[in-house]
PDB file of N, CA and C in Angstrom:
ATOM      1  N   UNK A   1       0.827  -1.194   0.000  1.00  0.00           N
ATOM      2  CA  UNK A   1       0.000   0.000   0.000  1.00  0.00           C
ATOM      3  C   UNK A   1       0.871   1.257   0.000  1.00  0.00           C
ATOM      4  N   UNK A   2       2.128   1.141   0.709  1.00  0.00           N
ATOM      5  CA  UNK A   2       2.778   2.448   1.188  1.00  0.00           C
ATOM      6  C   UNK A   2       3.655   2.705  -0.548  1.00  0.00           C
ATOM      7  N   UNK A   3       3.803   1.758  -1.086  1.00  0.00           N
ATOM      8  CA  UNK A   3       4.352   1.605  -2.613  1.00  0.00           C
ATOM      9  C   UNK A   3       3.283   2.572  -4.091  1.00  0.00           C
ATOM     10  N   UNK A   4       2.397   1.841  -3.597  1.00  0.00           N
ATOM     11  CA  UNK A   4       1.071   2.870  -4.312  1.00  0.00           C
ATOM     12  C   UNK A   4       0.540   3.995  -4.321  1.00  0.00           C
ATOM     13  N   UNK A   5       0.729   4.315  -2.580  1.00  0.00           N
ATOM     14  CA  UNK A   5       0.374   5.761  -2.302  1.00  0.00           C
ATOM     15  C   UNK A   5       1.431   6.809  -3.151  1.00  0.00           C
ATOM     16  N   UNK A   6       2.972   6.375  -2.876  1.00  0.00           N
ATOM     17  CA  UNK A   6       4.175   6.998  -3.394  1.00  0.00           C
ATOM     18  C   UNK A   6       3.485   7.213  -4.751  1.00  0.00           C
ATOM     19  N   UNK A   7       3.169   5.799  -5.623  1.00  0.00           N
ATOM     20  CA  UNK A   7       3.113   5.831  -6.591  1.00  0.00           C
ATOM     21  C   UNK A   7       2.074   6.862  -7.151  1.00  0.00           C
ATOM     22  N   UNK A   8       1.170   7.274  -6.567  1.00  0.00           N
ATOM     23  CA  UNK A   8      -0.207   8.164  -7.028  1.00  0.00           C
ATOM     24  C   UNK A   8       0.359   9.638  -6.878  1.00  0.00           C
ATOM     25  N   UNK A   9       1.168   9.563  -5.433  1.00  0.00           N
ATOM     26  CA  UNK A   9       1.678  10.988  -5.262  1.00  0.00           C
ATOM     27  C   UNK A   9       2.404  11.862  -6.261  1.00  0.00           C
ATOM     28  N   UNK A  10       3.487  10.483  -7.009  1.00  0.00           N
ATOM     29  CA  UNK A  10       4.290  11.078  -7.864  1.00  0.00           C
ATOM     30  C   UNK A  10       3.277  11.244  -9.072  1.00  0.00           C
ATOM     31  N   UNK A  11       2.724  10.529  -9.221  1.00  0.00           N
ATOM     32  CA  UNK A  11       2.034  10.840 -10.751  1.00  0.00           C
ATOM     33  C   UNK A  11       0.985  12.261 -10.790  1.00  0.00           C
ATOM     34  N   UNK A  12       0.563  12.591  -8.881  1.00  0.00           N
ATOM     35  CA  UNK A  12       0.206  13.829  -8.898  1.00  0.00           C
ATOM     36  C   UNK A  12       0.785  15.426  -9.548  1.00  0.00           C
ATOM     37  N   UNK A  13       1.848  15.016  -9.189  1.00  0.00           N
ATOM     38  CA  UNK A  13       3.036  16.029  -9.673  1.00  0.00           C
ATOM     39  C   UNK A  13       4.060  16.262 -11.065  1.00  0.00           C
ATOM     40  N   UNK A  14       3.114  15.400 -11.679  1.00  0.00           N
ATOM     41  CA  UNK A  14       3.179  15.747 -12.995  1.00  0.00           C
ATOM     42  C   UNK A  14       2.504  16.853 -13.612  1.00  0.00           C
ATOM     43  N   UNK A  15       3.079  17.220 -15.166  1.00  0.00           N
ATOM     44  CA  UNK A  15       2.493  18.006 -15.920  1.00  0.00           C
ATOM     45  C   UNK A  15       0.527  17.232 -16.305  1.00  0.00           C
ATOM     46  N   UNK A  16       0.111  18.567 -16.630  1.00  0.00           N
ATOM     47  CA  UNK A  16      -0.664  18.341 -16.929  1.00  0.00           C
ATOM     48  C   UNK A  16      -1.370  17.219 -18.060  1.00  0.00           C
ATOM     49  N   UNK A  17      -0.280  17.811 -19.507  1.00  0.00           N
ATOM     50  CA  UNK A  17      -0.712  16.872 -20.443  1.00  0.00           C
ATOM     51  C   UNK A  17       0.106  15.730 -20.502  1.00  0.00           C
ATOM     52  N   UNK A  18       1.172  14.970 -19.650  1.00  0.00           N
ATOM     53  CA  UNK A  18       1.365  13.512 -18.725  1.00  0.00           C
ATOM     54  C   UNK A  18       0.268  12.963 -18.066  1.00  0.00           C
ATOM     55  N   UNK A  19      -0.316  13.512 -17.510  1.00  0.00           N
ATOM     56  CA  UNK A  19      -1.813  13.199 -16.974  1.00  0.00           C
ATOM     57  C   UNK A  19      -2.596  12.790 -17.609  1.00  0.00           C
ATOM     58  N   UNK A  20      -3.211  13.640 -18.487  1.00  0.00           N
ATOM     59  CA  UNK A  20      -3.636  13.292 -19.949  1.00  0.00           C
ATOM     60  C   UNK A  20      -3.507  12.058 -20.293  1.00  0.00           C
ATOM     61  N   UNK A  21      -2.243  12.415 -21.011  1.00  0.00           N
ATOM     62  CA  UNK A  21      -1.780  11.642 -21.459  1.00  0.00           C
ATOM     63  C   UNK A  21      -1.785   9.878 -21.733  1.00  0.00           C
ATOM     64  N   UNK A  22      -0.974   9.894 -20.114  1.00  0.00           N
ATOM     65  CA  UNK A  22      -0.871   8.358 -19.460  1.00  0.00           C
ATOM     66  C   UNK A  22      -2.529   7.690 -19.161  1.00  0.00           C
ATOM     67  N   UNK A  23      -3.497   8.705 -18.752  1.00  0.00           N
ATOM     68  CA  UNK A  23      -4.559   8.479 -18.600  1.00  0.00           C
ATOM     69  C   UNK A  23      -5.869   7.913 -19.746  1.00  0.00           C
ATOM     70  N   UNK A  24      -5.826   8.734 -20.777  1.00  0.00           N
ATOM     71  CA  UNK A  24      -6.624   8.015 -21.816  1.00  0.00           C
ATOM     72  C   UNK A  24      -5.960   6.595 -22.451  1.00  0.00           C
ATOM     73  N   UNK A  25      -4.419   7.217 -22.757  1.00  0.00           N
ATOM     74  CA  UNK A  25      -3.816   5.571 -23.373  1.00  0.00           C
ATOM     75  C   UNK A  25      -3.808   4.584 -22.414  1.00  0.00           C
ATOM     76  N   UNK A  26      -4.250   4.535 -21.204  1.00  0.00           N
ATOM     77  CA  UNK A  26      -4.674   3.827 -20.766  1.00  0.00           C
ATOM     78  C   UNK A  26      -6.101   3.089 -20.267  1.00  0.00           C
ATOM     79  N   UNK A  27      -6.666   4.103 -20.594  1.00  0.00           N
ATOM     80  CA  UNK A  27      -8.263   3.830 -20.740  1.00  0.00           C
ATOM     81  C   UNK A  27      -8.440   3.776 -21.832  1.00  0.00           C
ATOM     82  N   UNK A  28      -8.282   3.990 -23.366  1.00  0.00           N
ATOM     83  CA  UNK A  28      -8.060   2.856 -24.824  1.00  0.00           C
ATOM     84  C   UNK A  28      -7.648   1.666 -24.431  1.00  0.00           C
ATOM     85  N   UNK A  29      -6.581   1.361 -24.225  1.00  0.00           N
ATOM     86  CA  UNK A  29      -6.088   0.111 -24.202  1.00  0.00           C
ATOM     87  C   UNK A  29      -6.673  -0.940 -23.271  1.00  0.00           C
ATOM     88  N   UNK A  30      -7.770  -0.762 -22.457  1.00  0.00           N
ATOM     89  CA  UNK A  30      -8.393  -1.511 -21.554  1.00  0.00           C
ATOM     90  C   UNK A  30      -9.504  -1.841 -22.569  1.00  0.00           C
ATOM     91  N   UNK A  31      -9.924  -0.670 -22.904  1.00  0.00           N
ATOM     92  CA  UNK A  31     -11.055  -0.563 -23.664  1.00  0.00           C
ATOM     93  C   UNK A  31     -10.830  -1.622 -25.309  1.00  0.00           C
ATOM     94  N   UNK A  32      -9.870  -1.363 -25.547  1.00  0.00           N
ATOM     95  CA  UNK A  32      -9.728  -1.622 -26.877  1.00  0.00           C
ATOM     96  C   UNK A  32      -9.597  -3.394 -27.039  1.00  0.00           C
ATOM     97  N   UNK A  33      -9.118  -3.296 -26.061  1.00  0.00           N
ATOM     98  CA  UNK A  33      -8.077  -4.820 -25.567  1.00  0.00           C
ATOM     99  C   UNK A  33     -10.028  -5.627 -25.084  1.00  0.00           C
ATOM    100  N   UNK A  34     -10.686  -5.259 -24.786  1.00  0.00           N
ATOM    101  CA  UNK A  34     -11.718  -5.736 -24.323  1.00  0.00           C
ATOM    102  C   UNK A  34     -12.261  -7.296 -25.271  1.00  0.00           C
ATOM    103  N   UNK A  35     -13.020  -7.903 -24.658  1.00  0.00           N
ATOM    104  CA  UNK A  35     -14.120  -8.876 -25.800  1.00  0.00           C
ATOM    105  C   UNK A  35     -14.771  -8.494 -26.430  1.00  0.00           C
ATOM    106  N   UNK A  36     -15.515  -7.024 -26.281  1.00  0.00           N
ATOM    107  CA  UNK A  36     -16.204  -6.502 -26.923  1.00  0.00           C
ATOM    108  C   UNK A  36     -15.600  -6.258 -28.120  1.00  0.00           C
ATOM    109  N   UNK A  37     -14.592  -5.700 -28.699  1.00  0.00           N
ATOM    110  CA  UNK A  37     -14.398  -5.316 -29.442  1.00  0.00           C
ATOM    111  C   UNK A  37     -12.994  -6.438 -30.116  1.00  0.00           C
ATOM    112  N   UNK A  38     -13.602  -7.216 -29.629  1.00  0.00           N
ATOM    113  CA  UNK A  38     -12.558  -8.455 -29.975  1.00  0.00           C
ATOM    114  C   UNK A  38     -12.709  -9.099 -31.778  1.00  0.00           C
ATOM    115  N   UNK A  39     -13.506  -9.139 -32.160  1.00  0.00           N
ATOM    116  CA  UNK A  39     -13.981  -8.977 -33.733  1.00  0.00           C
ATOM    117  C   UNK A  39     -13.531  -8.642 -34.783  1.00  0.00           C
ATOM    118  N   UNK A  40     -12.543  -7.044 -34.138  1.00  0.00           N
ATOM    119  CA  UNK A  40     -12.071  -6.887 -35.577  1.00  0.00           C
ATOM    120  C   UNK A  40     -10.535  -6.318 -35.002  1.00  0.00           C
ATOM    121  N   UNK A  41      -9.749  -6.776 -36.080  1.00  0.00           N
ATOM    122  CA  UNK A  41      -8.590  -6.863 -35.894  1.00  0.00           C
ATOM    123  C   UNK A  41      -7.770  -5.217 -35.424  1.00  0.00           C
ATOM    124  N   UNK A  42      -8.631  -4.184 -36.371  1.00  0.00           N
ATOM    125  CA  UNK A  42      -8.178  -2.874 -36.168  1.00  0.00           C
ATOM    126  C   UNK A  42      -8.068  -2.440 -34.788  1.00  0.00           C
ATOM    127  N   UNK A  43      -9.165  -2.878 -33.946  1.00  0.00           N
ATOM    128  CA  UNK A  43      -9.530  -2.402 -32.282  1.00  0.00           C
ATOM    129  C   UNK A  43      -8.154  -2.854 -31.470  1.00  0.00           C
ATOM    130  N   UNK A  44      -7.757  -4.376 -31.769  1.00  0.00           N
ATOM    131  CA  UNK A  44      -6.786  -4.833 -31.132  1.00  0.00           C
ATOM    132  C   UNK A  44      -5.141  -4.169 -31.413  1.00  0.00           C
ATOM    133  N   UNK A  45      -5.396  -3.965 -32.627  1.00  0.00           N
ATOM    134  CA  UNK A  45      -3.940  -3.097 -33.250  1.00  0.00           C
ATOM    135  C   UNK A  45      -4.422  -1.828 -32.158  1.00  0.00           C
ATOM    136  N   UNK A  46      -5.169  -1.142 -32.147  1.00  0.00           N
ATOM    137  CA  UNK A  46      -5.432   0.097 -31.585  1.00  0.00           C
ATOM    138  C   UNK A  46      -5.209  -0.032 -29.892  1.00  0.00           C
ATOM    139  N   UNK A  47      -5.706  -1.587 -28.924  1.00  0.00           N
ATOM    140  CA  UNK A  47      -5.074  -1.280 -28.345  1.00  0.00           C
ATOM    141  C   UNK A  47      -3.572  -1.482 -27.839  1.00  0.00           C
ATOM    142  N   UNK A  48      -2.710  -2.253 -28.864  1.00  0.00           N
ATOM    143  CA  UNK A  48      -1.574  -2.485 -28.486  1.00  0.00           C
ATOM    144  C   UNK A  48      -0.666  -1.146 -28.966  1.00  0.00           C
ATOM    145  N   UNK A  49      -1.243   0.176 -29.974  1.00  0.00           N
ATOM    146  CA  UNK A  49      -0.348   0.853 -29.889  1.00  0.00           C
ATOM    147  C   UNK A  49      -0.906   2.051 -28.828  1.00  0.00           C
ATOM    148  N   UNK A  50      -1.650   1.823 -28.137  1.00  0.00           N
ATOM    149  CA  UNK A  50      -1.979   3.010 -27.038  1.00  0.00           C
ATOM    150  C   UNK A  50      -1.688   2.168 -25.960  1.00  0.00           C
ATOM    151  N   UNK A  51      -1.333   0.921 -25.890  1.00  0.00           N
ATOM    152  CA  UNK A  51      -0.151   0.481 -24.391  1.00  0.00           C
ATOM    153  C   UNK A  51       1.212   0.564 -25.022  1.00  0.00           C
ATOM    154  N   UNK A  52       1.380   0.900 -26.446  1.00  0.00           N
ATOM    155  CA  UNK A  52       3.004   1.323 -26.123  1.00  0.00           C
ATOM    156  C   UNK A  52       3.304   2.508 -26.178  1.00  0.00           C
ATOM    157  N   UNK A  53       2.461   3.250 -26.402  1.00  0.00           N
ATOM    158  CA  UNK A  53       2.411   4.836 -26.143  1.00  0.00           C
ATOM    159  C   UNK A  53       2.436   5.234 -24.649  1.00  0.00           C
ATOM    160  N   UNK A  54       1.725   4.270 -23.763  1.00  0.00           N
ATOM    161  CA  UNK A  54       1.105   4.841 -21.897  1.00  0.00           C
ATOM    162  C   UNK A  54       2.564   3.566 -21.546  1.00  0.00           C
ATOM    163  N   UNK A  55       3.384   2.990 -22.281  1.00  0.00           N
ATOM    164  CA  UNK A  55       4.780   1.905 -21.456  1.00  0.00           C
ATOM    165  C   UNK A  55       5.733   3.430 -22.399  1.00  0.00           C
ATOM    166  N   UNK A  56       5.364   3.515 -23.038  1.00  0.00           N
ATOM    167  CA  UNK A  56       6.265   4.240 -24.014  1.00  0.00           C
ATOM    168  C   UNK A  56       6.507   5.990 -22.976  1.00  0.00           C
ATOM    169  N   UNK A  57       5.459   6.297 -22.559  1.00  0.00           N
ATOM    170  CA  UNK A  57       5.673   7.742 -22.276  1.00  0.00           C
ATOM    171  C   UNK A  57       5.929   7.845 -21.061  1.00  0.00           C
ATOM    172  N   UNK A  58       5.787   6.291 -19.623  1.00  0.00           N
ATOM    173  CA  UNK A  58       5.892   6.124 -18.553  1.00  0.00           C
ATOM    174  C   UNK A  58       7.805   6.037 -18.635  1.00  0.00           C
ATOM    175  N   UNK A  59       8.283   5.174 -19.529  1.00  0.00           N
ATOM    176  CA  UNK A  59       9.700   4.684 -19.867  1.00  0.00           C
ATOM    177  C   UNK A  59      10.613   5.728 -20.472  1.00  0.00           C
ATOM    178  N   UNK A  60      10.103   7.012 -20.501  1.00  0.00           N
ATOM    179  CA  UNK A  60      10.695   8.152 -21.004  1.00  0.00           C
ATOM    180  C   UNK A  60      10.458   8.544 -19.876  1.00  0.00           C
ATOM    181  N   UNK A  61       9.491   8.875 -19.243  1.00  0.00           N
ATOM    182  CA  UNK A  61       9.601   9.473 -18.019  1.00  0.00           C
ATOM    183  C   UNK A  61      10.746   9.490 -17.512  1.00  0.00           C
TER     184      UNK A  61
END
């Protein structure tokens, strides 16, 4: 728990559009990655490049 809290704190103190940012490509990629949208191949491409965009912009961090 004491690992997570750190972890929320720091991500508090980010810029704004990091926030953003890390935040939708990660709500695509849950989304995208879903069953629902398991059907067509484009959704799944869509969400594997908005988790390497939210690993991609965390790893630049």
């Amino acid at each position: 728990m004491k690992q997570f809290k750190h972890f929320f704190l720091t991500f508090l103190q980010e810029p704004l559009w990091f926030k953003l940012l890390v935040s939708t490509t990660f709500i695509a990629s849950v989304i995208f990655s879903s069953t629902f949208f398991s059907y067509n191949a484009y959704y799944d491409s869509g969400a594997k490049v908005a988790a390497a965009i939210f690993l991609g912009a965390y790893g630049f961090n």
